[in-house]
C-alpha atoms as a PDB file:
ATOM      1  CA  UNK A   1     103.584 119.819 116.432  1.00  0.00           C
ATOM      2  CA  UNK A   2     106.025 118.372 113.605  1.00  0.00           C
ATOM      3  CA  UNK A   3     105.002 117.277 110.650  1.00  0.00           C
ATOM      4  CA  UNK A   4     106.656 114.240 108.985  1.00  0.00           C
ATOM      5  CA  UNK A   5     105.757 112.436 105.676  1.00  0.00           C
ATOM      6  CA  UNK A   6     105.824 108.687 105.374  1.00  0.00           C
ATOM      7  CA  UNK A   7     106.107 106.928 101.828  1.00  0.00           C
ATOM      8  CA  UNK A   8     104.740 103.193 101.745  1.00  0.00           C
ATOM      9  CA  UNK A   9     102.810 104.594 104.727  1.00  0.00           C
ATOM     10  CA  UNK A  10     100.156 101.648 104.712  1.00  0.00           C
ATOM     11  CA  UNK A  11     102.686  98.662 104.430  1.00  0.00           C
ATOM     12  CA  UNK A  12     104.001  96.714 107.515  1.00  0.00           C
ATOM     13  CA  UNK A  13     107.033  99.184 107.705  1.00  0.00           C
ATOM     14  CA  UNK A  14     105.617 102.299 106.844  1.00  0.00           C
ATOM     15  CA  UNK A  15     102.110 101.594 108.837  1.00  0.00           C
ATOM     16  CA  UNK A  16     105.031 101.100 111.647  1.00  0.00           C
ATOM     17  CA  UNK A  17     106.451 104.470 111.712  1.00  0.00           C
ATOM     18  CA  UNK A  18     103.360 105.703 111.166  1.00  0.00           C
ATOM     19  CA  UNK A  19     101.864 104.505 114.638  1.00  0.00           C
ATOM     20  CA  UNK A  20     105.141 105.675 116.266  1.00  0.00           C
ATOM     21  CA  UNK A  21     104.984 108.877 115.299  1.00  0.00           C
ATOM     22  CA  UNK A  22     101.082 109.503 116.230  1.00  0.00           C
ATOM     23  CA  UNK A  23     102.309 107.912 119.573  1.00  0.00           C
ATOM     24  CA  UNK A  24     105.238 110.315 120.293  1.00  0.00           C
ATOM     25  CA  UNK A  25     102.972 113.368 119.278  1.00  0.00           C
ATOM     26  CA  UNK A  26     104.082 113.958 115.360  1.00  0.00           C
ATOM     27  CA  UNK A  27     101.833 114.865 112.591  1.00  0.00           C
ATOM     28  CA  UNK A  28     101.831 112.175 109.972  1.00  0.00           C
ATOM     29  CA  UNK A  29     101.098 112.601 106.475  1.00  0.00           C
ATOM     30  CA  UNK A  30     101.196 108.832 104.651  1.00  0.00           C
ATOM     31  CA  UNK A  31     101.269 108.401 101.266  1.00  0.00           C
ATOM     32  CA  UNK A  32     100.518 105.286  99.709  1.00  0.00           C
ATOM     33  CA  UNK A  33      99.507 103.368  96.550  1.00  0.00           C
ATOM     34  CA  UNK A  34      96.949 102.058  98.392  1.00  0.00           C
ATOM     35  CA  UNK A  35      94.091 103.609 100.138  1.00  0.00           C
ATOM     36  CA  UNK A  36      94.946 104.286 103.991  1.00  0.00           C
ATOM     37  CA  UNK A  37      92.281 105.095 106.788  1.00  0.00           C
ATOM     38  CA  UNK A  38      93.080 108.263 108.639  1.00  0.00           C
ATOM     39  CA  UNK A  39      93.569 108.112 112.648  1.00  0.00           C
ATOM     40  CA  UNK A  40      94.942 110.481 115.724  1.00  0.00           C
ATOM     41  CA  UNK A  41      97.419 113.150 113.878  1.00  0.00           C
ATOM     42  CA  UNK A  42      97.820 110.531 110.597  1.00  0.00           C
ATOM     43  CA  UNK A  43      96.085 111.668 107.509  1.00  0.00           C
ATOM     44  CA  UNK A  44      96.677 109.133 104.471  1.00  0.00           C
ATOM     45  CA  UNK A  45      96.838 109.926 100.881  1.00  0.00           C
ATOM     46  CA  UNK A  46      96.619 108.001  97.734  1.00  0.00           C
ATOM     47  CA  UNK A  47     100.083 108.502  95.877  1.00  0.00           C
ATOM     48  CA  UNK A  48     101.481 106.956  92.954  1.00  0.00           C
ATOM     49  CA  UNK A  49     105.367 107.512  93.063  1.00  0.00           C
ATOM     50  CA  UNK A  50     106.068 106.348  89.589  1.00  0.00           C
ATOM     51  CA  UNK A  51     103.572 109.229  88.215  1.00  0.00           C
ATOM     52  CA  UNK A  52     105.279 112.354  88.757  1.00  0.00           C
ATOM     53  CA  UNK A  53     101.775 114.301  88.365  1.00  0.00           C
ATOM     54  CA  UNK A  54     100.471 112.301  90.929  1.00  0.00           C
ATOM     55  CA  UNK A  55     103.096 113.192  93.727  1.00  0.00           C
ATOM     56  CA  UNK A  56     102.744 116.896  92.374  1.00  0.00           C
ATOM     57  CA  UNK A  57      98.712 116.628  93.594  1.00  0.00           C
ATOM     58  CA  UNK A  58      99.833 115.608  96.888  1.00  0.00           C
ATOM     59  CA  UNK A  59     102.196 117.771  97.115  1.00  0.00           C
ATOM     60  CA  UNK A  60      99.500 120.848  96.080  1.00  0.00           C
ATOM     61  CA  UNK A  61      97.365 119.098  98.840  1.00  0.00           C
ATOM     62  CA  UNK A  62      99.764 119.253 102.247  1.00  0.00           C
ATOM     63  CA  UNK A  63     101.714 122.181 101.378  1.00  0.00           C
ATOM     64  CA  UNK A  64      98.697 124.163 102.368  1.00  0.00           C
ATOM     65  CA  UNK A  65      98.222 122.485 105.799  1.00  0.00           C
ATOM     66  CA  UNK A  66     101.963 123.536 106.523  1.00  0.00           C
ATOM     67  CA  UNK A  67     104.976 124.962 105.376  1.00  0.00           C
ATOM     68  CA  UNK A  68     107.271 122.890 106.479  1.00  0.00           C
ATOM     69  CA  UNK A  69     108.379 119.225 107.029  1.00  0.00           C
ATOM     70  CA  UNK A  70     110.643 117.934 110.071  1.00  0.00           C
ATOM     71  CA  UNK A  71     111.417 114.554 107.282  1.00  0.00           C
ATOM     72  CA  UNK A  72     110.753 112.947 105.113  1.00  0.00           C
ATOM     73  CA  UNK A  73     110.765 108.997 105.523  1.00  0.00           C
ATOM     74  CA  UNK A  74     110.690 106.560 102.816  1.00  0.00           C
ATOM     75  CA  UNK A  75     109.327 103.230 102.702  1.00  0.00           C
ATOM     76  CA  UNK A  76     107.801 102.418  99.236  1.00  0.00           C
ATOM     77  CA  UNK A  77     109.345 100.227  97.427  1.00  0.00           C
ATOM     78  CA  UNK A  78     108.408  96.691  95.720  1.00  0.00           C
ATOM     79  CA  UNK A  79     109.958  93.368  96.101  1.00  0.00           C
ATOM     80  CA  UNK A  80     110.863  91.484  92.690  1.00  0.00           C
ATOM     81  CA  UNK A  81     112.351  87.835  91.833  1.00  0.00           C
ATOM     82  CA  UNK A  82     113.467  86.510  88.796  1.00  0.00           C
ATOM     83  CA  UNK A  83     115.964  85.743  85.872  1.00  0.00           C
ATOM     84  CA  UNK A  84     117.418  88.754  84.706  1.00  0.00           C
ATOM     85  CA  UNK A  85     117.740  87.049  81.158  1.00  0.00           C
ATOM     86  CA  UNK A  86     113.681  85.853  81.117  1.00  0.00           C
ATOM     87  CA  UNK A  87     112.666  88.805  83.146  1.00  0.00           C
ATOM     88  CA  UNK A  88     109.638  91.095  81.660  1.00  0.00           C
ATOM     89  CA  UNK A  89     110.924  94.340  80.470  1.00  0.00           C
ATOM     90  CA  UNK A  90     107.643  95.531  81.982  1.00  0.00           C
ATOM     91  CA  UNK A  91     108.570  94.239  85.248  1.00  0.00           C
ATOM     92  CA  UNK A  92     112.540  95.069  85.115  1.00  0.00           C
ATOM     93  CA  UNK A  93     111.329  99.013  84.106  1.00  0.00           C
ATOM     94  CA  UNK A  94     108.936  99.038  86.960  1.00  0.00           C
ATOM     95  CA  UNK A  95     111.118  97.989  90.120  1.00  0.00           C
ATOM     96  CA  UNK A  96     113.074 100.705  89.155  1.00  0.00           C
ATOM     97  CA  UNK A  97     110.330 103.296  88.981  1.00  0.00           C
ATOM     98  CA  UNK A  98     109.097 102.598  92.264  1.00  0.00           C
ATOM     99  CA  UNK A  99     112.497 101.862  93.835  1.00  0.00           C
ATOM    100  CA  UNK A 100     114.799 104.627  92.887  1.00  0.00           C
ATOM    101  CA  UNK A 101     112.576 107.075  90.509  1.00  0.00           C
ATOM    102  CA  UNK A 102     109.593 107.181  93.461  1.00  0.00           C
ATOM    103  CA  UNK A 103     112.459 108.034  95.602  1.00  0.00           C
ATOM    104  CA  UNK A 104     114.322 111.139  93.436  1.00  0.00           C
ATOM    105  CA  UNK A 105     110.361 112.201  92.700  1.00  0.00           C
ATOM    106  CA  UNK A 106     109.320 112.710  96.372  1.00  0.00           C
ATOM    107  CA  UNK A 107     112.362 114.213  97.301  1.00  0.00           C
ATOM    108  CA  UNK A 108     112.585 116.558  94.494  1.00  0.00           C
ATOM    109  CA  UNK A 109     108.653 118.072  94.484  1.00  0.00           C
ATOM    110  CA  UNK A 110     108.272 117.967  98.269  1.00  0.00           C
ATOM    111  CA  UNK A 111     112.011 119.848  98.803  1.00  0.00           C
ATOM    112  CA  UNK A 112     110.489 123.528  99.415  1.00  0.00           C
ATOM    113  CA  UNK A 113     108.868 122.153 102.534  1.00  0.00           C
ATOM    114  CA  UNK A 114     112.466 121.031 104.010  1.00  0.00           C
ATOM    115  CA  UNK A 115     114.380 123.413 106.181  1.00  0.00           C
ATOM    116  CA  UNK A 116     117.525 123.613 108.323  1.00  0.00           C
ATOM    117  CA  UNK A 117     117.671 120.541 110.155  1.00  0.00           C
ATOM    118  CA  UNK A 118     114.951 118.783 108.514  1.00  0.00           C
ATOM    119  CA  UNK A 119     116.019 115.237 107.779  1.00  0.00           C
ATOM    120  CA  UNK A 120     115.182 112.445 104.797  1.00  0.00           C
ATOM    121  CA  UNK A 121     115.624 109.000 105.819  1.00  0.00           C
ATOM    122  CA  UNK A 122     116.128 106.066 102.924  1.00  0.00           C
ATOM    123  CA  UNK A 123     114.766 102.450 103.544  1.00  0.00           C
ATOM    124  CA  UNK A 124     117.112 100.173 101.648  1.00  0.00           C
ATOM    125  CA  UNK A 125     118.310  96.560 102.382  1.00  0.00           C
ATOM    126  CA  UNK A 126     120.882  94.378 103.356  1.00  0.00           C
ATOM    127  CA  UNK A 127     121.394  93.124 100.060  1.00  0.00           C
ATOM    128  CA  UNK A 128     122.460  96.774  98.948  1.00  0.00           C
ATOM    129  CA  UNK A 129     126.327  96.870  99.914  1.00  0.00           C
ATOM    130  CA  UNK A 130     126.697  93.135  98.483  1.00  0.00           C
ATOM    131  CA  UNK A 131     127.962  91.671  95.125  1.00  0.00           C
ATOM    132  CA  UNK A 132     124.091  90.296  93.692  1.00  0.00           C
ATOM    133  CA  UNK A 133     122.678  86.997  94.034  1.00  0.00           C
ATOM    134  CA  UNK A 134     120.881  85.161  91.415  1.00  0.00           C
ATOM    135  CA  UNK A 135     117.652  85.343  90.641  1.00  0.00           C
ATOM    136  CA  UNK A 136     117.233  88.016  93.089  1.00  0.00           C
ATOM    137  CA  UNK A 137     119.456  90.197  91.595  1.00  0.00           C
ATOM    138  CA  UNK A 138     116.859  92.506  90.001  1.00  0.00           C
ATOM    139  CA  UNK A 139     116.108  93.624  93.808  1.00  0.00           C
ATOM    140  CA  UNK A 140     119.406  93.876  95.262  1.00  0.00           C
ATOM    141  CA  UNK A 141     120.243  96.443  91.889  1.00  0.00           C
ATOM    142  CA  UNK A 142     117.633  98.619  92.770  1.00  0.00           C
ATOM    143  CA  UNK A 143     119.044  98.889  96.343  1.00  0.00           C
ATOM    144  CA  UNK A 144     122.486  99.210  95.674  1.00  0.00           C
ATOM    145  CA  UNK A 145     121.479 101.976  92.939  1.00  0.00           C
ATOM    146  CA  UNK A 146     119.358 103.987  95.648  1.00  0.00           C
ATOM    147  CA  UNK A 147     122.382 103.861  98.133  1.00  0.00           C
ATOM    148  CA  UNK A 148     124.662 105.555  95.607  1.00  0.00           C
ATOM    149  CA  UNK A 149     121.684 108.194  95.308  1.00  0.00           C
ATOM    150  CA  UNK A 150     121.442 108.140  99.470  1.00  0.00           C
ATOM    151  CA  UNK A 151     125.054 108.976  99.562  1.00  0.00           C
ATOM    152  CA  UNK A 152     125.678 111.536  96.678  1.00  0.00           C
ATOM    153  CA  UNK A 153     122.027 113.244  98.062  1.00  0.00           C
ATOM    154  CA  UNK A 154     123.138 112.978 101.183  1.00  0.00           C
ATOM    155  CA  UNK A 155     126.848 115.067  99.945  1.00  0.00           C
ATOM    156  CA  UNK A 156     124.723 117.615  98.257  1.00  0.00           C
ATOM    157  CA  UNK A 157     122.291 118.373 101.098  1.00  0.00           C
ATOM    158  CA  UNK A 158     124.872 118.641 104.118  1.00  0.00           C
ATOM    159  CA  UNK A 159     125.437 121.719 102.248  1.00  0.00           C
ATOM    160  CA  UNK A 160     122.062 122.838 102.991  1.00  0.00           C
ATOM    161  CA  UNK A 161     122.101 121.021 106.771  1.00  0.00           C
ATOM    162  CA  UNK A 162     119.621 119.053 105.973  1.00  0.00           C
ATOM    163  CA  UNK A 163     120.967 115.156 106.965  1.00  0.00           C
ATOM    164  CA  UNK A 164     120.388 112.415 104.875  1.00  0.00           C
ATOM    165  CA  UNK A 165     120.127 109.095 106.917  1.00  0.00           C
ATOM    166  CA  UNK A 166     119.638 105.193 105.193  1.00  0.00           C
ATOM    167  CA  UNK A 167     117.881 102.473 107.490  1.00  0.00           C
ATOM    168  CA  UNK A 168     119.619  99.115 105.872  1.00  0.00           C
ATOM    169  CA  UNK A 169     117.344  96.049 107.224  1.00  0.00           C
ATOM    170  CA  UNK A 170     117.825  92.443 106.807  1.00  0.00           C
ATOM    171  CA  UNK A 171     114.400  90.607 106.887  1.00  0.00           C
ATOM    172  CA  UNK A 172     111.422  92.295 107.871  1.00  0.00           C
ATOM    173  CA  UNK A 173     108.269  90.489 108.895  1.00  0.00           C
ATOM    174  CA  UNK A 174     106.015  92.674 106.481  1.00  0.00           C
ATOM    175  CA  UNK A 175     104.232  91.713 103.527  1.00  0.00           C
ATOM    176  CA  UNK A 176     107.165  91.623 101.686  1.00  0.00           C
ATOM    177  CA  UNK A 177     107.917  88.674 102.930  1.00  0.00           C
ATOM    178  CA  UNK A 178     104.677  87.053 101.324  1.00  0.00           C
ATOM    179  CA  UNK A 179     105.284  88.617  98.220  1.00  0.00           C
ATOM    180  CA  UNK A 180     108.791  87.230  98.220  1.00  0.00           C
ATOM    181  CA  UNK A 181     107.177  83.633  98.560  1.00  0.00           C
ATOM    182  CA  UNK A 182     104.522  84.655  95.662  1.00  0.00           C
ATOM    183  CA  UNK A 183     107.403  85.871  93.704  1.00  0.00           C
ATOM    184  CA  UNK A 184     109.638  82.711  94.037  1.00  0.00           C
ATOM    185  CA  UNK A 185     106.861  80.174  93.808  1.00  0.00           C
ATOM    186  CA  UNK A 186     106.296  82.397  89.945  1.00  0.00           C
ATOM    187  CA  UNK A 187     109.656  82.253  88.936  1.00  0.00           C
ATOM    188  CA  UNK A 188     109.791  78.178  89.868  1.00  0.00           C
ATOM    189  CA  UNK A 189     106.409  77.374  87.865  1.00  0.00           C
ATOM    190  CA  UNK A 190     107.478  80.183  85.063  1.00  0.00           C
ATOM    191  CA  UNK A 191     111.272  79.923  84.350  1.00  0.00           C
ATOM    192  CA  UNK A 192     112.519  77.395  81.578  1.00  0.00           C
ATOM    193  CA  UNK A 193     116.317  78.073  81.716  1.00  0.00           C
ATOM    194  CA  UNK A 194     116.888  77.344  85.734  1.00  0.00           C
ATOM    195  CA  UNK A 195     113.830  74.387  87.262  1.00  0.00           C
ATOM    196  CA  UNK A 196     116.285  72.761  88.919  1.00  0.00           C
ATOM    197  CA  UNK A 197     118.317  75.629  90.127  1.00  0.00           C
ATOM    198  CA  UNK A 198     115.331  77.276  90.996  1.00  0.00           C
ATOM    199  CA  UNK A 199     113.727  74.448  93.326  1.00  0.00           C
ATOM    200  CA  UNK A 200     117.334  74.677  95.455  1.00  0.00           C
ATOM    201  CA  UNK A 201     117.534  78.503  95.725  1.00  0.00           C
ATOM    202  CA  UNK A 202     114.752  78.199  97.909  1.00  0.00           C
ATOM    203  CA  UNK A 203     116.824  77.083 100.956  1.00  0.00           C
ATOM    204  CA  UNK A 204     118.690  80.577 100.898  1.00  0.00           C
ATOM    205  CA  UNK A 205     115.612  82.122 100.367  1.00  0.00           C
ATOM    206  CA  UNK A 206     114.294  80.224 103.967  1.00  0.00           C
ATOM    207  CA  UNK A 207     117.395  80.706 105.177  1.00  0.00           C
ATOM    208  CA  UNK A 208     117.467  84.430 105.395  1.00  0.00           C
ATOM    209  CA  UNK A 209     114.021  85.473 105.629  1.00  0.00           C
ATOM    210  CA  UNK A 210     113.596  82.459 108.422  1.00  0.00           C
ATOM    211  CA  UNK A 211     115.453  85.400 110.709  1.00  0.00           C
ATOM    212  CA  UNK A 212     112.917  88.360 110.532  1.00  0.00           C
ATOM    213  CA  UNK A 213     112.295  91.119 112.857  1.00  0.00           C
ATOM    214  CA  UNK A 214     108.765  93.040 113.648  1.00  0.00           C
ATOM    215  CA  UNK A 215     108.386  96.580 111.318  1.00  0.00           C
ATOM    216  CA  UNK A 216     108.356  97.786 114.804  1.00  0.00           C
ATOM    217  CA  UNK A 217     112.222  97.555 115.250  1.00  0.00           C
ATOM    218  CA  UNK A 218     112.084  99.666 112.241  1.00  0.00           C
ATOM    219  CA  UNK A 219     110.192 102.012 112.884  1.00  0.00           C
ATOM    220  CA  UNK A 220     112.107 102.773 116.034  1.00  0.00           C
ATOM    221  CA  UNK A 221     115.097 103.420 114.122  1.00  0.00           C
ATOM    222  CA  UNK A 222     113.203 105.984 112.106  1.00  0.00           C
ATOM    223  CA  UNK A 223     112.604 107.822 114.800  1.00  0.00           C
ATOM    224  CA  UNK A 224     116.102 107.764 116.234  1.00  0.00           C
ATOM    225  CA  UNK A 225     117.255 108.873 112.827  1.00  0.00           C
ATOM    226  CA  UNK A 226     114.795 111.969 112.969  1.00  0.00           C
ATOM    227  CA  UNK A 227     115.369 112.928 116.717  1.00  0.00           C
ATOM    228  CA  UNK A 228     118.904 112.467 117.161  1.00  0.00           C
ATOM    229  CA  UNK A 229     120.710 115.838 116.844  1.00  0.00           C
ATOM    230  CA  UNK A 230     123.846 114.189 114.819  1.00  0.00           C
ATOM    231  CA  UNK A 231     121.975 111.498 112.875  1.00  0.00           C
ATOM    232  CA  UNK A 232     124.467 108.550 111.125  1.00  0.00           C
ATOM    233  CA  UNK A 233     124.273 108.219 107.840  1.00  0.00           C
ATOM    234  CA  UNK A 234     123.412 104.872 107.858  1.00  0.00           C
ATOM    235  CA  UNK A 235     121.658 102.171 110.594  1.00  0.00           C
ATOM    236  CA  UNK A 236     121.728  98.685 110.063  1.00  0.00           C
ATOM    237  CA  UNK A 237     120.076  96.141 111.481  1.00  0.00           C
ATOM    238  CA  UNK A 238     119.083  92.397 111.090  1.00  0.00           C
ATOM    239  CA  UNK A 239     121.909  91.377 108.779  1.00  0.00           C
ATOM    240  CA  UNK A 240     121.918  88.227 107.993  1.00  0.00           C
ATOM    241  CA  UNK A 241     125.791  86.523 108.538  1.00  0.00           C
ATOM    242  CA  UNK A 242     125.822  84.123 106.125  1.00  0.00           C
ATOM    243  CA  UNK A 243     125.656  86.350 103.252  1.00  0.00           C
ATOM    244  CA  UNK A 244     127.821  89.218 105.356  1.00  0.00           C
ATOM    245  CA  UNK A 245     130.439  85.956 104.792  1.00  0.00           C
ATOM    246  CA  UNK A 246     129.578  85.442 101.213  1.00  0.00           C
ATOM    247  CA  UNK A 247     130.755  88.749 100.310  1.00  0.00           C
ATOM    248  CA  UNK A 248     134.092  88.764 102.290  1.00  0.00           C
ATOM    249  CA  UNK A 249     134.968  86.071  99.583  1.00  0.00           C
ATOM    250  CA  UNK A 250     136.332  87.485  96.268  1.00  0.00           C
ATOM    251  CA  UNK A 251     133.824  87.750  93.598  1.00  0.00           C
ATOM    252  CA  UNK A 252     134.939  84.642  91.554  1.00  0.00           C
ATOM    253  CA  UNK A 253     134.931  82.551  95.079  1.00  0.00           C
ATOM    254  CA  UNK A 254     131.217  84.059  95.154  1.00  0.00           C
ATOM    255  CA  UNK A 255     130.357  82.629  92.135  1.00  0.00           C
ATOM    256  CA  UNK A 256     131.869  79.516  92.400  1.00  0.00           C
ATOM    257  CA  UNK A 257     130.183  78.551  95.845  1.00  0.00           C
ATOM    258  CA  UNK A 258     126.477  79.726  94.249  1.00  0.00           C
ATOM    259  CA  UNK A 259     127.216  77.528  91.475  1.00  0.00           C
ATOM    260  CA  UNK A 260     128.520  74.814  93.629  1.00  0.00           C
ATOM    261  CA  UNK A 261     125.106  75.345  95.764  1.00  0.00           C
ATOM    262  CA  UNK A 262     122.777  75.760  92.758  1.00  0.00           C
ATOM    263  CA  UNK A 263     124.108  72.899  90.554  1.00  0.00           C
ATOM    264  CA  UNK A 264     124.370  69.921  93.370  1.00  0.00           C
END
């Protein structure tokens, strides 16, 4: 049986793969902020990515049930939304931590249990490859900043055949999607500098979330990513066209239609 670690494992994507994976006979181990309640060949464990001492405990704990890891999957990650210029430095510090850091710190202590042909595969967004939009800006930096890790990881470690592969999804029916609502509905009753501009970036928000997909469709590329004997670097799926069009424009076309959009 091969054993497979999930981050995220208890949100809609992650709790995704998860199922998958007990269904096509892998041993899961999920990690998770949140508390997780083991079932089949999944065993859940409480994780805190941005606490390096935590991931070490974990670590401690599965690497004596086995010796080796067939991936490494990554789904944590948190969903922010704000003005970069009013944004908490609390908040700014913390997307970071949990969106790049929790990445490089489960990659880094659980390494020894990767082997020849074992694979890590990156969750990231749609928003990664594109110049940043307003407001959500903070989110799309993390993304684009854990793509440039993907790639430069993924450079190092063909030199160890071990393939690094990045899932890049458009809108995801997951609980992200209520957060982004939360998120938006703060930044509208908290912001000072943009109420107006803030009350019409909700139509792109609708806009692109309105076209979601089930975690499922996710968690079926995961698995192609880990079974495939030549995986691609990266799989995307969901994109949303309108802002695949956006970004064809040069950047000051970019900013002149937002502003156009925001200020009417």
């Amino acid at each position: 049986m091969k054993n497979v670690l999930v981050t995220g494992a208890t949100g809609g994507m992650g709790k995704a793969i998860c199922s998958l994976l007990n269904e096509k006979g892998y041993r899961v181990f999920g990690l998770d902020y949140n508390e997780g309640e083991d079932y089949g060949n999944v065993s859940f464990y409480k994780c805190d990515v941005t606490d390096m001492a935590s991931v070490e405990s974990v670590y401690e704990n599965i690497s004596k049930q086995t010796k080796n890891l067939a991936a490494v999957i990554h789904t944590a990650g948190i969903y922010d939304l704000d003005s970069l210029i009013e944004m908490d430095e609390k908040r700014f510090v913390k997307i970071f931590d949990v969106n790049v850091f929790g990445v490089f710190r489960i990659n880094k202590v659980f390494k020894p249990l990767l082997f020849t042909g074992s694979r890590i595969i990156i969750t990231s967004s749609e928003l990664a490859p594109l110049d940043p939009l307003p407001f959500t800006g903070i989110y799309g930096i993390t993304k684009t900043t854990l793509e440039k890790y993907a790639f430069s990881l993924r450079q190092e470690l063909q030199l160890l055949d071990i393939p690094v592969s990045v899932i890049r999804p458009g809108a995801v029916k997951t609980g992200l999607l209520n957060v982004s609502n939360v998120a938006l509905e703060r930044f509208r009753n908290n912001t000072k500098l943009y109420v107006n501009n803030a009350k019409k970036f909700q139509t792109i928000v609708d806009s692109v979330e309105s076209r979601h997909i089930p975690a499922e469709k996710i968690a079926e590329l995961a698995l192609e990513a880990l079974e495939s004997k030549k995986p691609k670097y990266l799989y995307n799926i969901n994109r949303n066209p309108l802002l695949m069009l956006l970004n064809v424009l040069p950047a000051k076309a970019q900013v002149f239609a937002i502003g156009l959009i925001l200020k009417s």
